[in-house]
PDB file of N, CA and C in Angstrom:
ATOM      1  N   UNK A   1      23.918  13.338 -15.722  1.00  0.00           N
ATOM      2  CA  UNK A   1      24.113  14.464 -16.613  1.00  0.00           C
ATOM      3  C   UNK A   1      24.260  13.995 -18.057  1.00  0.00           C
ATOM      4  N   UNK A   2      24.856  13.078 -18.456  1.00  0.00           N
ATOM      5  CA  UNK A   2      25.290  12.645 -19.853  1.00  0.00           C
ATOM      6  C   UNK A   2      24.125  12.079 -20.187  1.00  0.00           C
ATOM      7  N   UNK A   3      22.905  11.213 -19.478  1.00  0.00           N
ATOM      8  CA  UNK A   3      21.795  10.690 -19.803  1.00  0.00           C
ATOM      9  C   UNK A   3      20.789  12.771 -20.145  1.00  0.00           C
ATOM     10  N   UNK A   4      20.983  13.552 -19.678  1.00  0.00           N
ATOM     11  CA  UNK A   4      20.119  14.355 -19.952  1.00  0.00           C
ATOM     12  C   UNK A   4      20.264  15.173 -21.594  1.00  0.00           C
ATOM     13  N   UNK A   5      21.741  15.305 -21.364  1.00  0.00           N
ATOM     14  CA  UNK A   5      22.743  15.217 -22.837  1.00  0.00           C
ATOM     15  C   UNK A   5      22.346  14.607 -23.903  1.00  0.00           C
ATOM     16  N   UNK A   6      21.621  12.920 -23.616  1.00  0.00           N
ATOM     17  CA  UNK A   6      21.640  11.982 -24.881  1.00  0.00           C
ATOM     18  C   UNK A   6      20.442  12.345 -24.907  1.00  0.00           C
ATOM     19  N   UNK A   7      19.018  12.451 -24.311  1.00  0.00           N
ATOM     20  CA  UNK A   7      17.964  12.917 -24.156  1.00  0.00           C
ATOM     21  C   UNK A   7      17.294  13.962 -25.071  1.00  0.00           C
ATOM     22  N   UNK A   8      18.331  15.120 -24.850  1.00  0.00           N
ATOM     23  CA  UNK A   8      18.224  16.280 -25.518  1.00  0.00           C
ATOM     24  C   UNK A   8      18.812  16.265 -27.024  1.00  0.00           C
ATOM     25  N   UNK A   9      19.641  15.872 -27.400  1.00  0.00           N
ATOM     26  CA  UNK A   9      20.280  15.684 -28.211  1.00  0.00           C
ATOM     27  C   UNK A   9      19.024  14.447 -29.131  1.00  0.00           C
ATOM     28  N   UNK A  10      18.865  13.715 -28.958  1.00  0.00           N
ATOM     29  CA  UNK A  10      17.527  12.725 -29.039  1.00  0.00           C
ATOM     30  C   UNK A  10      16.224  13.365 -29.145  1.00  0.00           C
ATOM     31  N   UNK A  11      15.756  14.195 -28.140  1.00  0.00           N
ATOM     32  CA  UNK A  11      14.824  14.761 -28.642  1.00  0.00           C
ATOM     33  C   UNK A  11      15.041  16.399 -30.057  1.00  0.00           C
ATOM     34  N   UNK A  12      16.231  16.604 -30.140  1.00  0.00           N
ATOM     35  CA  UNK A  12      16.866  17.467 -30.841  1.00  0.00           C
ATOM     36  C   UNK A  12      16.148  16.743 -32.309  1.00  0.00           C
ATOM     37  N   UNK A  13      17.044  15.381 -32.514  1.00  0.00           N
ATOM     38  CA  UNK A  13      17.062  15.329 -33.429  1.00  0.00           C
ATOM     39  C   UNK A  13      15.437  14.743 -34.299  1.00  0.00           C
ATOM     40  N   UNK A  14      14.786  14.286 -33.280  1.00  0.00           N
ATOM     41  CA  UNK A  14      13.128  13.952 -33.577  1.00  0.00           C
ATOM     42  C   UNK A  14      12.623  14.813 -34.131  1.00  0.00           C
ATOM     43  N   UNK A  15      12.960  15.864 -32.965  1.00  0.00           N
ATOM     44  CA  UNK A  15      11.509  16.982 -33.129  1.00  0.00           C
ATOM     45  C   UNK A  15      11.949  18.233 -34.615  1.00  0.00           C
ATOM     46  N   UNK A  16      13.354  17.686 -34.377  1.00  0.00           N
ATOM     47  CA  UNK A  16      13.773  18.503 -35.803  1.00  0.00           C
ATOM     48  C   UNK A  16      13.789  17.602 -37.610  1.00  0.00           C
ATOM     49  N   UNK A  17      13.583  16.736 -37.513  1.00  0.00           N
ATOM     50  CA  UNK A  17      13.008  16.200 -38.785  1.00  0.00           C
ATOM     51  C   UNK A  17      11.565  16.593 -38.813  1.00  0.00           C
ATOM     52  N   UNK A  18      10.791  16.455 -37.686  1.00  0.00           N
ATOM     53  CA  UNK A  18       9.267  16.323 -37.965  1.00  0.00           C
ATOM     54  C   UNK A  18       9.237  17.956 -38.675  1.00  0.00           C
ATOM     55  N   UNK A  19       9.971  18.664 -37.790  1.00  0.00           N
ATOM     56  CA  UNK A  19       9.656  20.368 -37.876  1.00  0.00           C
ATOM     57  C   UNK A  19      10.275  20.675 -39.297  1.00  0.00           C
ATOM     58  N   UNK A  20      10.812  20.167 -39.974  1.00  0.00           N
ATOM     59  CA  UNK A  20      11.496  20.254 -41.143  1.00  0.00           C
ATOM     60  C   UNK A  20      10.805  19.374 -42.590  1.00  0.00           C
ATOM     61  N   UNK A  21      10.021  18.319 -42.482  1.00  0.00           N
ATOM     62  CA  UNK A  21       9.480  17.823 -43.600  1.00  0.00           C
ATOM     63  C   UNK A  21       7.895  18.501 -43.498  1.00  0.00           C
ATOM     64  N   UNK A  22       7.462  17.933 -44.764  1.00  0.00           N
ATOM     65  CA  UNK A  22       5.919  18.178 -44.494  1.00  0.00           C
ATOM     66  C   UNK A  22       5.255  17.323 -43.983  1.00  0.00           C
ATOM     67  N   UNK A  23       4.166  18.694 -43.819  1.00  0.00           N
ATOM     68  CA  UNK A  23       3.106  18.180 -42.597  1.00  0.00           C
ATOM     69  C   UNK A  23       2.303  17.022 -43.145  1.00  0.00           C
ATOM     70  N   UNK A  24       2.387  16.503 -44.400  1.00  0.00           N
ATOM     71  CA  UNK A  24       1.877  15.603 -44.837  1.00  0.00           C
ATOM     72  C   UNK A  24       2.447  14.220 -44.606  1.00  0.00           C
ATOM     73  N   UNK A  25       3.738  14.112 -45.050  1.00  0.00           N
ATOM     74  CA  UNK A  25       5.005  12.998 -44.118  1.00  0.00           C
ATOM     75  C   UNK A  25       4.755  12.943 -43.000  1.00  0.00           C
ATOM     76  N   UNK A  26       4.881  13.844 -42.226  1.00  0.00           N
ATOM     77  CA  UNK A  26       4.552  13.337 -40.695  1.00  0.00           C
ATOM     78  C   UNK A  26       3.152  12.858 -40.124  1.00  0.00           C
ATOM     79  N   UNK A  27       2.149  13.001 -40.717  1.00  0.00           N
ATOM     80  CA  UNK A  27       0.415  12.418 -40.720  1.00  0.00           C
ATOM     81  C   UNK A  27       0.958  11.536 -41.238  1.00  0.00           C
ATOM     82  N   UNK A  28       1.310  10.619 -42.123  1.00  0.00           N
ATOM     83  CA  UNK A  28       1.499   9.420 -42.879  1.00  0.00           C
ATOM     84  C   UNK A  28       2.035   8.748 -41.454  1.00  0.00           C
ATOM     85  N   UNK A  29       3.610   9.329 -41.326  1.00  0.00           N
ATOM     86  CA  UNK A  29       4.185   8.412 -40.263  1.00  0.00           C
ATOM     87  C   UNK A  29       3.026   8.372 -39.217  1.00  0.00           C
ATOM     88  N   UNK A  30       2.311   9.116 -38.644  1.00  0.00           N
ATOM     89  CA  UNK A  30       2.056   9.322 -37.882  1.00  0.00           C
ATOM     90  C   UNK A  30       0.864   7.774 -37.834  1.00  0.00           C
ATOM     91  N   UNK A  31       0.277   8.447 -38.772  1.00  0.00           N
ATOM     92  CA  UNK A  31      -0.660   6.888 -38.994  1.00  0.00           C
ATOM     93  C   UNK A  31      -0.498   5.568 -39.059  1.00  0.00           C
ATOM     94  N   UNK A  32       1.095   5.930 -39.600  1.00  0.00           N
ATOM     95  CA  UNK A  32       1.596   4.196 -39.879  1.00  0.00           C
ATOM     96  C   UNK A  32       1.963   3.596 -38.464  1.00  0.00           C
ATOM     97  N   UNK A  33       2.644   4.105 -37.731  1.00  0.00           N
ATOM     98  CA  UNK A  33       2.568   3.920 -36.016  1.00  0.00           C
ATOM     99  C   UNK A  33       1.448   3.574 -35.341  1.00  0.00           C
ATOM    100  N   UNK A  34       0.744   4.582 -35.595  1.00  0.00           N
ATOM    101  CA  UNK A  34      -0.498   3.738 -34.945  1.00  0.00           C
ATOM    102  C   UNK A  34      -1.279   2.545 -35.337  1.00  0.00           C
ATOM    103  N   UNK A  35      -1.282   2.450 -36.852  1.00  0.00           N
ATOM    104  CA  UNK A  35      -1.783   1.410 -37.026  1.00  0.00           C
ATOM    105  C   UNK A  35      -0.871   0.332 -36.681  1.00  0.00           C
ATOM    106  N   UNK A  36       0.128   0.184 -36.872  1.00  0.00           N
ATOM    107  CA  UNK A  36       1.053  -1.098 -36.331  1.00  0.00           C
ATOM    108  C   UNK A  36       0.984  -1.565 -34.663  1.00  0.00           C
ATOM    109  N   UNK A  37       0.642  -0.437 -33.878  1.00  0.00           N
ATOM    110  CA  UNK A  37       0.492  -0.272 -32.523  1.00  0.00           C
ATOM    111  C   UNK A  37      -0.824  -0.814 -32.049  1.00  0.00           C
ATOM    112  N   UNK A  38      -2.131  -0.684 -33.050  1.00  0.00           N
ATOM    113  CA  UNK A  38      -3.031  -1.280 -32.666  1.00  0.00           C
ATOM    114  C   UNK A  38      -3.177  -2.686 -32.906  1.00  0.00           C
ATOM    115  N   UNK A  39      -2.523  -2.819 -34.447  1.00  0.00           N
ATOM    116  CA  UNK A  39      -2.470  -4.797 -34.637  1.00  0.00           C
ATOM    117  C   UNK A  39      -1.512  -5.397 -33.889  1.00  0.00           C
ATOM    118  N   UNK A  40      -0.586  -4.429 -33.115  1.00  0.00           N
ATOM    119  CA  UNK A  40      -0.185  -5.466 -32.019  1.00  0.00           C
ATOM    120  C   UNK A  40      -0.712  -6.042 -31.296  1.00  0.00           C
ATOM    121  N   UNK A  41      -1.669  -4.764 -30.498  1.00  0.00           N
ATOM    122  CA  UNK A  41      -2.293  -4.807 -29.373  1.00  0.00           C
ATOM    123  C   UNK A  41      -3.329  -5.923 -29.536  1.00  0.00           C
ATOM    124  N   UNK A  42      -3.932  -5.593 -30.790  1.00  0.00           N
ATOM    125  CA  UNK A  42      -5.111  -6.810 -31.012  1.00  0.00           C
ATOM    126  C   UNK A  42      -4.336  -8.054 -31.108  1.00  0.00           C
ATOM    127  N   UNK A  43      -3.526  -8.409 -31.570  1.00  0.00           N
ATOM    128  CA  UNK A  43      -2.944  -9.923 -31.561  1.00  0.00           C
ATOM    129  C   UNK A  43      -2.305 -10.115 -30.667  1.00  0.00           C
ATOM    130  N   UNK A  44      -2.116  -9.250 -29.510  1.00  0.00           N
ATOM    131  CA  UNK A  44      -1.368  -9.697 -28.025  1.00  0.00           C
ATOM    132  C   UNK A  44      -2.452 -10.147 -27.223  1.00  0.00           C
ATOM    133  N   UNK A  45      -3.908  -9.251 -27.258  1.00  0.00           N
ATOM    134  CA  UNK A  45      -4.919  -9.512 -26.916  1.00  0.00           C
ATOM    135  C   UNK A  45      -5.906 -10.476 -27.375  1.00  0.00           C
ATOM    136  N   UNK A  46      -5.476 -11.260 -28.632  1.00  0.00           N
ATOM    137  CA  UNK A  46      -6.370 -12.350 -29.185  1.00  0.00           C
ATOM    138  C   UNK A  46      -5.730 -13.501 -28.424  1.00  0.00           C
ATOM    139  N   UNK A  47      -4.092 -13.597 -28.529  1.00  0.00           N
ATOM    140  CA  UNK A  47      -3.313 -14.477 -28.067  1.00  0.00           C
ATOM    141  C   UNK A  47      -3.488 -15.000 -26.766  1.00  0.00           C
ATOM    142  N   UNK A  48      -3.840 -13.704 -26.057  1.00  0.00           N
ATOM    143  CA  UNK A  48      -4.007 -13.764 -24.263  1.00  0.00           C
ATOM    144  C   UNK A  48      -5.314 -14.780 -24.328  1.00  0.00           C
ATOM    145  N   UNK A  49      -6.430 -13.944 -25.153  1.00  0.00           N
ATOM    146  CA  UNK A  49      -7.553 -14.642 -24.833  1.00  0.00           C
ATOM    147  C   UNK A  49      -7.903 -16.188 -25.407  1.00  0.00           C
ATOM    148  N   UNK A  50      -7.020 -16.104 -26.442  1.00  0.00           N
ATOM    149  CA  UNK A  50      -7.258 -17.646 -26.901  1.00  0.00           C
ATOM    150  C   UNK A  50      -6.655 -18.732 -25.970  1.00  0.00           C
ATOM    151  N   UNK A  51      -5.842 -18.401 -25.259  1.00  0.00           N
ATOM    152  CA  UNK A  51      -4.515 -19.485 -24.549  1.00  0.00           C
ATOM    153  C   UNK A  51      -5.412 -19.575 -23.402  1.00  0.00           C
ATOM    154  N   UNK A  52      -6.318 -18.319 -22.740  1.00  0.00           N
ATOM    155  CA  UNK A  52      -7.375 -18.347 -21.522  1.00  0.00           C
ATOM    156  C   UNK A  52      -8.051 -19.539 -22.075  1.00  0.00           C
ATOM    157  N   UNK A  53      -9.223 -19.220 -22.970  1.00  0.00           N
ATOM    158  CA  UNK A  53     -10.144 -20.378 -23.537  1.00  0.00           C
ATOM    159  C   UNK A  53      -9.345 -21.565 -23.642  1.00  0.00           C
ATOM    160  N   UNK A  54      -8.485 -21.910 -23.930  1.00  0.00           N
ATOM    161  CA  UNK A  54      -7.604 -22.995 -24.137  1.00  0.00           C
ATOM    162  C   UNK A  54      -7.134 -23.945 -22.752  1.00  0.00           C
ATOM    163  N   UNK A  55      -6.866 -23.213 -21.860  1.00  0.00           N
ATOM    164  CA  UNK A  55      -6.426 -23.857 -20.760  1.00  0.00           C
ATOM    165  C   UNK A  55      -7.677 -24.546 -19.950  1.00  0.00           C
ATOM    166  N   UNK A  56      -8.783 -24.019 -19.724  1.00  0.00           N
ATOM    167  CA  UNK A  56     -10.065 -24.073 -19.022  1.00  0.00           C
ATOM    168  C   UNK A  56     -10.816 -25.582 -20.034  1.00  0.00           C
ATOM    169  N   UNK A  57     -10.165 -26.115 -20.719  1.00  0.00           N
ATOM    170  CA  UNK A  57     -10.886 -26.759 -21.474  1.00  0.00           C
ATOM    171  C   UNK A  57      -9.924 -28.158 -21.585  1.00  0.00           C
ATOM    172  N   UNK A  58      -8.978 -28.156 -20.901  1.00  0.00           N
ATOM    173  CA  UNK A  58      -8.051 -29.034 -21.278  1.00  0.00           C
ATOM    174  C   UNK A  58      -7.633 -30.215 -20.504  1.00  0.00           C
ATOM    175  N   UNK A  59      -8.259 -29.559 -19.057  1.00  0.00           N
ATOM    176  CA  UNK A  59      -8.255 -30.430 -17.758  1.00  0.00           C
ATOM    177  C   UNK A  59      -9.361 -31.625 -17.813  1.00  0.00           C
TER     178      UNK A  59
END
């Protein structure tokens, strides 16, 4: 029950900044997330693949 409490209260307070600034602030954030989310992904995924190539070559 207290986890549904912090939840709500949590999603309370998200969805009520977004609903309260402009719609222009929230496209910005919105973009800046994703772009940080994709250069992760690409440098988790360069990392994976470089350490692959790396091992196969070492024996």
């Amino acid at each position: 029950m207290l986890f549904l409490v912090a939840a709500l209260m949590l999603m309370g307070i998200l969805l009520g900044t977004a609903a309260h600034v402009p719609a222009t602030v929230t496209l910005v954030g919105t973009a800046a997330i994703a772009v940080w989310l994709m250069v992760f992904a690409v440098r988790e995924w360069a990392g994976r693949h470089h350490r692959a190539g790396r091992q196969g070559g070492s024996s």
